[in-house]
N, C-alpha and C. Protein backbone atom coordinates (compact mmCIF):
# COMPACT_ATOMS: atom_id res chain seq x y z
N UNK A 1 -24.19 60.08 96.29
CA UNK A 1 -24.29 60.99 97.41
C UNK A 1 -25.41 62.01 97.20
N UNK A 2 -25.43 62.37 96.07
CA UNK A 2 -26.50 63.34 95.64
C UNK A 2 -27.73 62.70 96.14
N UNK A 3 -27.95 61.62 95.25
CA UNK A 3 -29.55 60.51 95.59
C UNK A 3 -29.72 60.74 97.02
N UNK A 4 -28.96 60.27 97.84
CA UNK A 4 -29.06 60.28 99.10
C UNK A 4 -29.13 61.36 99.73
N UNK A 5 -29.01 63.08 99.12
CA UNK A 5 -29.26 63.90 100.43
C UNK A 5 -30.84 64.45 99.28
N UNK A 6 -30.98 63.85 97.86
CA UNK A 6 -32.46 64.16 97.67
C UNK A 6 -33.54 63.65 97.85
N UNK A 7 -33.02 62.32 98.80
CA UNK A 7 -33.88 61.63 99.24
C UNK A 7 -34.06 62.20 100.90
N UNK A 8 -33.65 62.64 101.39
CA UNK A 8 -33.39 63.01 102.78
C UNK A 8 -33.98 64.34 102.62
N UNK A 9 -33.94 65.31 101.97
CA UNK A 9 -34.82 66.28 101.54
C UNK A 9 -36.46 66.52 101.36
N UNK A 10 -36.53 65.49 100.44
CA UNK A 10 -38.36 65.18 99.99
C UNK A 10 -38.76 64.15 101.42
N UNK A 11 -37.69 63.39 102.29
CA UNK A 11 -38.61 63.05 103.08
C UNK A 11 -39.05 63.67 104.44
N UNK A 12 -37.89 64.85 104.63
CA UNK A 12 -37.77 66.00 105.58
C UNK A 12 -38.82 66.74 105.19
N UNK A 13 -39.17 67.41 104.05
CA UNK A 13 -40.13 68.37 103.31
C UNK A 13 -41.31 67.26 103.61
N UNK A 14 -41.47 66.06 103.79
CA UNK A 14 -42.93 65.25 103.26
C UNK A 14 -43.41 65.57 105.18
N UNK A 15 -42.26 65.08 105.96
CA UNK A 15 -42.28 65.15 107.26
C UNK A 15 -42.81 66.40 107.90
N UNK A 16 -42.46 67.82 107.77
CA UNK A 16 -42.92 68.81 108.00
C UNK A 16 -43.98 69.24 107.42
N UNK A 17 -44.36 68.57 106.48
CA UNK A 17 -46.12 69.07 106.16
C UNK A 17 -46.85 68.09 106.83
N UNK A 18 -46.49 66.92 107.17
CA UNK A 18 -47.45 65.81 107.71
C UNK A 18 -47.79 66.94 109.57
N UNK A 19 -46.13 66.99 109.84
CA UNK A 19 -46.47 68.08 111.06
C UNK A 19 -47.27 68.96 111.10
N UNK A 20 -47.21 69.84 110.10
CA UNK A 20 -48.05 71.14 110.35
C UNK A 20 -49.36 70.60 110.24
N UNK A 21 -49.56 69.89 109.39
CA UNK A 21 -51.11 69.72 109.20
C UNK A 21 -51.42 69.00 110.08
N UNK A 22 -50.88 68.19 110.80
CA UNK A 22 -51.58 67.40 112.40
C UNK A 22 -51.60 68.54 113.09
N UNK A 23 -50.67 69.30 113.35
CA UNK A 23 -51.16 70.56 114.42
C UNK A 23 -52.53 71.28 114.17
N UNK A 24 -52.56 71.87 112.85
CA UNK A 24 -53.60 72.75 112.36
C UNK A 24 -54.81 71.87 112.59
N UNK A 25 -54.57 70.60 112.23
CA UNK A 25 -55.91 69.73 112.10
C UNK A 25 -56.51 69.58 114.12
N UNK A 26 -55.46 69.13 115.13
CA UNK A 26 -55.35 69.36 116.42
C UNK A 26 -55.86 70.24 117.02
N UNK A 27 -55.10 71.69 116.25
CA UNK A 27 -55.35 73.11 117.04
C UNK A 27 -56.63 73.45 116.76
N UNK A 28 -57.69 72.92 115.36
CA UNK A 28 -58.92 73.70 115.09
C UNK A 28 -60.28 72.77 115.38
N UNK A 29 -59.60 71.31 116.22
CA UNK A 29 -60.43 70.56 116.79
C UNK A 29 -60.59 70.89 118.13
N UNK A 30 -59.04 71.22 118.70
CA UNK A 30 -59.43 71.49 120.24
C UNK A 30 -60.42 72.62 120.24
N UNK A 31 -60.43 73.61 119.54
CA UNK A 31 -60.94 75.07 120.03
C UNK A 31 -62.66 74.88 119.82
N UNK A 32 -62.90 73.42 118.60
CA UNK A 32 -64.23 73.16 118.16
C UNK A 32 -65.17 72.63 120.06
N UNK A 33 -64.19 71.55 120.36
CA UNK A 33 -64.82 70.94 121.27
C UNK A 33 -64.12 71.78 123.18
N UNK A 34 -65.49 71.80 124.02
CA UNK A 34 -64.96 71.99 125.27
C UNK A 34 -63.85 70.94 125.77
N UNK A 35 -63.13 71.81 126.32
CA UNK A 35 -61.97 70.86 128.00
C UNK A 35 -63.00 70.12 128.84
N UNK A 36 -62.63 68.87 128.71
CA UNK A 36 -63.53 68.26 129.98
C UNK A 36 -64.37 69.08 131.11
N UNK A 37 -63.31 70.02 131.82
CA UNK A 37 -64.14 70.69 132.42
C UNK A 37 -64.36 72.12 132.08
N UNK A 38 -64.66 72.34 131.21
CA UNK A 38 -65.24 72.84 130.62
C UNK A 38 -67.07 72.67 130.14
N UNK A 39 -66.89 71.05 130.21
CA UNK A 39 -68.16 70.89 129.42
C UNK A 39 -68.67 69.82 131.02
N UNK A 40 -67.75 69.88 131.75
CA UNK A 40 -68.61 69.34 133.12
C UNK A 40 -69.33 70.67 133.77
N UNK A 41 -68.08 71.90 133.93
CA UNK A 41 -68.91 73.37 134.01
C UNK A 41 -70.15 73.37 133.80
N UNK A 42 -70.75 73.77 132.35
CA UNK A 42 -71.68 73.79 131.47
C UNK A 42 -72.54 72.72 131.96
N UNK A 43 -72.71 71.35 132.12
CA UNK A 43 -73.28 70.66 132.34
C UNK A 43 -73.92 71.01 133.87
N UNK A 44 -73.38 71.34 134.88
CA UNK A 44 -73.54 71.63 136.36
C UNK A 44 -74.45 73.11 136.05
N UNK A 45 -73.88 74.23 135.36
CA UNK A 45 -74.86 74.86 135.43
C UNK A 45 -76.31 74.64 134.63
N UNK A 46 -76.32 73.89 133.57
CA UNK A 46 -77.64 73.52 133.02
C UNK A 46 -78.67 72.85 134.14
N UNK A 47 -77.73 72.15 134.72
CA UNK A 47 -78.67 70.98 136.04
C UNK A 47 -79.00 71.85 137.06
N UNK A 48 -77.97 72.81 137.55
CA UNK A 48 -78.54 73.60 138.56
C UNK A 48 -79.72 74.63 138.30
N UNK A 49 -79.69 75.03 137.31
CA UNK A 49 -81.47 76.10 136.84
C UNK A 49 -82.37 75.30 137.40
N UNK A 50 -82.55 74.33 137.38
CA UNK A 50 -83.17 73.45 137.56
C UNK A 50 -84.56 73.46 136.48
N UNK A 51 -84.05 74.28 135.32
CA UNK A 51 -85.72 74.10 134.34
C UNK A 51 -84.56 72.53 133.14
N UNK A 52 -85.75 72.48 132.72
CA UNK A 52 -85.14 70.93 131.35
C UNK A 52 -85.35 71.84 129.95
N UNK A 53 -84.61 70.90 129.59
CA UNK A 53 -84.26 71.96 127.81
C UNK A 53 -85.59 71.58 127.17
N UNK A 54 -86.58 70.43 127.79
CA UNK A 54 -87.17 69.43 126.97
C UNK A 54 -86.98 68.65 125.88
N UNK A 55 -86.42 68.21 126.16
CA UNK A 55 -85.55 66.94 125.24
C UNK A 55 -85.09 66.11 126.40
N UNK A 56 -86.24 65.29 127.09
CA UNK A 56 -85.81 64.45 127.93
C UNK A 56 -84.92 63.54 127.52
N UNK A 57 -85.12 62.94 125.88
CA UNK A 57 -84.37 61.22 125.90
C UNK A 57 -83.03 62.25 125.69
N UNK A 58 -83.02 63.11 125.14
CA UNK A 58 -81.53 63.54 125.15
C UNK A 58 -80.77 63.49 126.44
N UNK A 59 -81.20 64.56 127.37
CA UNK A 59 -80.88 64.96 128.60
C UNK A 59 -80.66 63.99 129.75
N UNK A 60 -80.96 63.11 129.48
CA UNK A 60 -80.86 61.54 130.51
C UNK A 60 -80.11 60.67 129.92
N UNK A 61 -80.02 60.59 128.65
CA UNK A 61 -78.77 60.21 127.64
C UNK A 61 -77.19 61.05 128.34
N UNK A 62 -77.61 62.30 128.18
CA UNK A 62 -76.28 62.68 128.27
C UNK A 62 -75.85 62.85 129.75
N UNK A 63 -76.74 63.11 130.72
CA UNK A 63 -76.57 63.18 132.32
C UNK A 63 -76.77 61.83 132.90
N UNK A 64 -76.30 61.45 134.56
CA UNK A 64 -76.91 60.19 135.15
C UNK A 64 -78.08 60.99 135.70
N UNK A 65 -78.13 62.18 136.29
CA UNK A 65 -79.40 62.32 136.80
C UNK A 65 -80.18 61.96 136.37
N UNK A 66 -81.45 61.77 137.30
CA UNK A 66 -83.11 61.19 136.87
C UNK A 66 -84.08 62.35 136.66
N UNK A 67 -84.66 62.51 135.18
CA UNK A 67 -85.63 63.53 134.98
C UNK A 67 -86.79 62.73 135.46
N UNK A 68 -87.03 61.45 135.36
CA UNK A 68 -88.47 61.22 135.87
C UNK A 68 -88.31 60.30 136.90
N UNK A 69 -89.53 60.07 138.26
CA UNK A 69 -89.91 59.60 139.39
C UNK A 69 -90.09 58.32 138.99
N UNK A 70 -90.11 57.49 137.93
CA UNK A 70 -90.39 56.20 137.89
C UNK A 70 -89.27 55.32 137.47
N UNK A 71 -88.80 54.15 138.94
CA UNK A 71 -88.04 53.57 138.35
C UNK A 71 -87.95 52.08 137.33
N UNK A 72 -86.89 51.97 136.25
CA UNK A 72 -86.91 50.73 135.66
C UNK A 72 -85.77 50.00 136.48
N UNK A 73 -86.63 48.72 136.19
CA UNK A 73 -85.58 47.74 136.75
C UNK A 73 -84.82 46.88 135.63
N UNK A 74 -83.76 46.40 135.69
CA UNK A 74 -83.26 45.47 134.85
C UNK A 74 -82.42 44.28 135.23
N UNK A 75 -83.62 43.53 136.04
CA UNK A 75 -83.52 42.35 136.33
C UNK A 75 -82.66 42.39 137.64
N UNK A 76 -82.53 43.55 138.53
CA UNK A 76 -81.52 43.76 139.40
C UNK A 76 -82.51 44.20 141.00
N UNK A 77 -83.77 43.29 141.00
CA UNK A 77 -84.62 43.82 141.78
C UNK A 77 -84.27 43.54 143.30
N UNK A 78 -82.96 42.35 143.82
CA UNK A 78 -82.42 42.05 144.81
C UNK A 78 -81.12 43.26 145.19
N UNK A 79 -81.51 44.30 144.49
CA UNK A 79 -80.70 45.33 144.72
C UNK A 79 -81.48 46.27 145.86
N UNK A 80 -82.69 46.28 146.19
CA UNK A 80 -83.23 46.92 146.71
C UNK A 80 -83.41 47.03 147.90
N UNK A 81 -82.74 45.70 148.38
CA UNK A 81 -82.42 45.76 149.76
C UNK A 81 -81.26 46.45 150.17
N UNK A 82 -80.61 47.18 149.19
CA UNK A 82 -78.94 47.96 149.53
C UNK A 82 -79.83 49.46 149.64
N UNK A 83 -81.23 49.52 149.51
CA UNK A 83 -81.56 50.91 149.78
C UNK A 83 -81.38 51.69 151.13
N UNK A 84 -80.56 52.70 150.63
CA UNK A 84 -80.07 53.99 151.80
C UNK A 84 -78.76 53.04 152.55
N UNK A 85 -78.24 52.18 151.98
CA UNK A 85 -76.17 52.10 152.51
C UNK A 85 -75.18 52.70 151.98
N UNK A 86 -74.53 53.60 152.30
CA UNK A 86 -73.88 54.16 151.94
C UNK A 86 -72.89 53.49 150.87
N UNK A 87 -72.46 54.88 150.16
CA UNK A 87 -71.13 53.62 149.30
C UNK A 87 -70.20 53.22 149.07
N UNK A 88 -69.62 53.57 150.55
CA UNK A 88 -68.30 53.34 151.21
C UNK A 88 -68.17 51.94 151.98
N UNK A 89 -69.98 51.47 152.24
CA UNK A 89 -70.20 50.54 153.39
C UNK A 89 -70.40 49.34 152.88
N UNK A 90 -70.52 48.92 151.75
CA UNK A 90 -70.48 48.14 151.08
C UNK A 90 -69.05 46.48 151.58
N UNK A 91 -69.74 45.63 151.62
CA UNK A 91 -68.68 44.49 151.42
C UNK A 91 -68.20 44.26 150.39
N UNK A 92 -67.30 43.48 150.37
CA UNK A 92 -66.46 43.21 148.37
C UNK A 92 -67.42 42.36 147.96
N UNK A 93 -68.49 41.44 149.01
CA UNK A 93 -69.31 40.47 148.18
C UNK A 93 -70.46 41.22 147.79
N UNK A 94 -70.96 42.27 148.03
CA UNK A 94 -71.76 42.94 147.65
C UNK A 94 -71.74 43.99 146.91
N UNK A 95 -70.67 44.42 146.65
CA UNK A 95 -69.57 45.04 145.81
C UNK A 95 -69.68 44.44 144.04
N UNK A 96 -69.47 42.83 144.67
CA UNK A 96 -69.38 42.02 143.13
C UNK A 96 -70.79 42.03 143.05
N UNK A 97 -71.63 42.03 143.92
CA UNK A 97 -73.35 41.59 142.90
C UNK A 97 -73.41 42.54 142.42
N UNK A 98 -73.45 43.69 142.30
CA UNK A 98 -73.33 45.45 141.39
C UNK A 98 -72.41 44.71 140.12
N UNK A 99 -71.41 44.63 140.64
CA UNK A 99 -70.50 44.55 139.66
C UNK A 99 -70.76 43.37 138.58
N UNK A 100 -71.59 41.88 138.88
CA UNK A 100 -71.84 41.40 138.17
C UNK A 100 -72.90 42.04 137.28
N UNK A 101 -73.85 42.53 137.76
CA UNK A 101 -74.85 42.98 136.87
C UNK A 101 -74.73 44.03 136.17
N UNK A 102 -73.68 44.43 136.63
CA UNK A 102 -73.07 45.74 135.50
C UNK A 102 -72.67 45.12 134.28
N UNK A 103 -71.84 44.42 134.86
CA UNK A 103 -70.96 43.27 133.32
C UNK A 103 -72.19 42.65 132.28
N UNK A 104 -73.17 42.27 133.08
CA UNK A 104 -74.41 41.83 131.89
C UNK A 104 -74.94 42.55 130.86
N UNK A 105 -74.97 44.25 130.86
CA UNK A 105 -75.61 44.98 130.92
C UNK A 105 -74.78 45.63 129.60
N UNK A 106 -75.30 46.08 127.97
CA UNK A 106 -74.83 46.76 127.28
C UNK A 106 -74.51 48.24 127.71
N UNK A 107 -73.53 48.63 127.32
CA UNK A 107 -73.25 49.89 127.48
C UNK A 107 -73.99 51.04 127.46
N UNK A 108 -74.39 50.73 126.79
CA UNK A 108 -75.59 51.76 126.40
C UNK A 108 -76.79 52.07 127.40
N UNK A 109 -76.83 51.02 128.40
CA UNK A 109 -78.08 51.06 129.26
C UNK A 109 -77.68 51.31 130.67
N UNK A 110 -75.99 51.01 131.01
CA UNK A 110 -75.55 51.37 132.05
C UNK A 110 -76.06 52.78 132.72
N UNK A 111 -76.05 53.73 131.89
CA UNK A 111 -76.96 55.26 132.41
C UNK A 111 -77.68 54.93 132.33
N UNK A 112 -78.94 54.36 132.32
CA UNK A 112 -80.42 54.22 132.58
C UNK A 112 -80.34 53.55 133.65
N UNK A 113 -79.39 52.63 133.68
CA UNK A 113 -79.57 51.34 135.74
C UNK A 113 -79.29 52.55 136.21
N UNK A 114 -77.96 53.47 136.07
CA UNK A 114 -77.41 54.14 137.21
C UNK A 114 -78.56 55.43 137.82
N UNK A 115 -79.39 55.43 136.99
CA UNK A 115 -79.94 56.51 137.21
C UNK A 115 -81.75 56.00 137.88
N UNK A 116 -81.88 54.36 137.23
CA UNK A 116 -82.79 53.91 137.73
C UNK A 116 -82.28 53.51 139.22
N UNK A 117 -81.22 53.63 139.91
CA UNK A 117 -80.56 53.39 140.94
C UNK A 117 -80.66 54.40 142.16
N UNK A 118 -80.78 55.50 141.09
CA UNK A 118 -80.72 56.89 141.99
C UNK A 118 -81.93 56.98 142.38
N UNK A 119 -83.06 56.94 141.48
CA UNK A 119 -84.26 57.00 141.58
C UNK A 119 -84.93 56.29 143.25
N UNK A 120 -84.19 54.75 142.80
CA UNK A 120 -84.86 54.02 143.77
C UNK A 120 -84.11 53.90 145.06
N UNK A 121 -83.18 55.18 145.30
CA UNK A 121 -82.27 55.62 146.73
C UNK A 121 -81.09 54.39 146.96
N UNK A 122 -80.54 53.78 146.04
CA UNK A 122 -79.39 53.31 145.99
C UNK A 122 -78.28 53.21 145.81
N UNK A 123 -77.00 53.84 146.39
CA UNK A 123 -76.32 53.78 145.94
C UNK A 123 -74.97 52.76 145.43
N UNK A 124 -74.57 53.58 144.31
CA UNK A 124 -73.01 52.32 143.91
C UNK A 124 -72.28 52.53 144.77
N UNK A 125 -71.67 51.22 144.91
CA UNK A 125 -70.52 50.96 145.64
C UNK A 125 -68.85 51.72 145.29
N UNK A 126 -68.33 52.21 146.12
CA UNK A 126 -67.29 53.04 145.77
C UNK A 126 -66.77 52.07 144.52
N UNK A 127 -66.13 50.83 144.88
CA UNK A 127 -65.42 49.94 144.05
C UNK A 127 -66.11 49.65 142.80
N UNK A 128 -67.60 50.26 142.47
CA UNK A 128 -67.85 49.85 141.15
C UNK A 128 -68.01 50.95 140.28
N UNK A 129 -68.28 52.10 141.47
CA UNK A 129 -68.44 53.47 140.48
C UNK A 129 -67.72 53.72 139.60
N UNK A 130 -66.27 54.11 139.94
CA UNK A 130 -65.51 54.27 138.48
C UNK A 130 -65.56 53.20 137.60
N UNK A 131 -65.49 51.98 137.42
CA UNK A 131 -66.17 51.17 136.31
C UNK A 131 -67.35 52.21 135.52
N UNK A 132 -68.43 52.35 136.41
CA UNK A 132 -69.32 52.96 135.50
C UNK A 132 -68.98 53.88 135.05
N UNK A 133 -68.61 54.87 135.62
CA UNK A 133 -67.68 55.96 135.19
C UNK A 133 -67.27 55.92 133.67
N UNK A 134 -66.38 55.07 133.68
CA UNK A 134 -65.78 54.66 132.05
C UNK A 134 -66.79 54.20 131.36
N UNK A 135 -67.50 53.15 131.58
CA UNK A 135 -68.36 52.72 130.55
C UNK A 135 -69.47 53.49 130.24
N UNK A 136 -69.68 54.50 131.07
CA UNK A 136 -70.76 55.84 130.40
C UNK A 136 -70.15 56.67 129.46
N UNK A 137 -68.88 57.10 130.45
CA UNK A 137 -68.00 58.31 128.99
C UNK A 137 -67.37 57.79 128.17
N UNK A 138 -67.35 56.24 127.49
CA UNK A 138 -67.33 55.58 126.84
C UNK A 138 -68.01 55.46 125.79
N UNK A 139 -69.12 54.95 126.43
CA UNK A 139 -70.70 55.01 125.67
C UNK A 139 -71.14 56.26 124.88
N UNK A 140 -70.88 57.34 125.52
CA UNK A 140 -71.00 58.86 125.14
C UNK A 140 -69.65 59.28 123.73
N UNK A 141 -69.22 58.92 123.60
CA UNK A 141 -67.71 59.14 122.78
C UNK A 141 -68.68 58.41 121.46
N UNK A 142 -69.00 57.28 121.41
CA UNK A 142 -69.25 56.60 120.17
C UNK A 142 -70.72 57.20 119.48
């Protein structure tokens, strides 16, 4: 009986330090990094000054906006006939050609189409945006 409540002891005692220290470790990460919006805040007012930090590859890395007037294409040049439809107006079959060429496309480059998109007055289709959505703040995490 003894064994058994000194075993129930050291694993109660092992249990409450594993706790505290996930909190402490938790509590001094949250305060390191902004609340989502927090750091969407911050982001909206950097874009609205409208001056650049200069650090373009950064700043287009981390935003979809377009710092420069020239667009790239990536192999998605039959997109250009969706210039100025809204992106509500979209059909589901036109819906999937976005959406296929999204799927081709490493993660990593999805913000450069979306923004080479903006550039060239196109917009995503409601049904594919949040896809991109994730696979940017995705991309951004790693």
């Amino acid at each position: 009986m003894t064994g058994a409540l000194i075993i129930l002891a050291v694993t109660a005692a092992i249990g409450l330090a594993l706790y505290l220290a996930d909190r402490l470790y938790y509590r001094h990460r949250k305060t390191d990094e902004d609340t989502p919006a927090e750091a969407a805040a911050n982001e909206e007012e950097e874009t609205a000054d409208g001056e650049c930090c200069g650090m373009h590859i950064v700043c287009e890395k981390e935003t979809l906006s377009p710092f420069t007037t020239e667009a790239e294409y990536f192999d998605d040049e039959e997109l250009d006939e969706y210039r100025g439809t809204a992106a509500d107006a979209y059909t589901p079959e036109q819906a999937e050609l976005f959406r296929d060429i999204l799927m081709t496309m490493r993660p990593e480059e999805v913000s450069a189409w979306v923004r080479s998109l903006t550039i060239r007055g196109i917009e995503l289709p409601t049904a594919v945006r949040d896809e991109v959505l994730l696979i940017v703040s995705e991309a951004r995490r790693k």
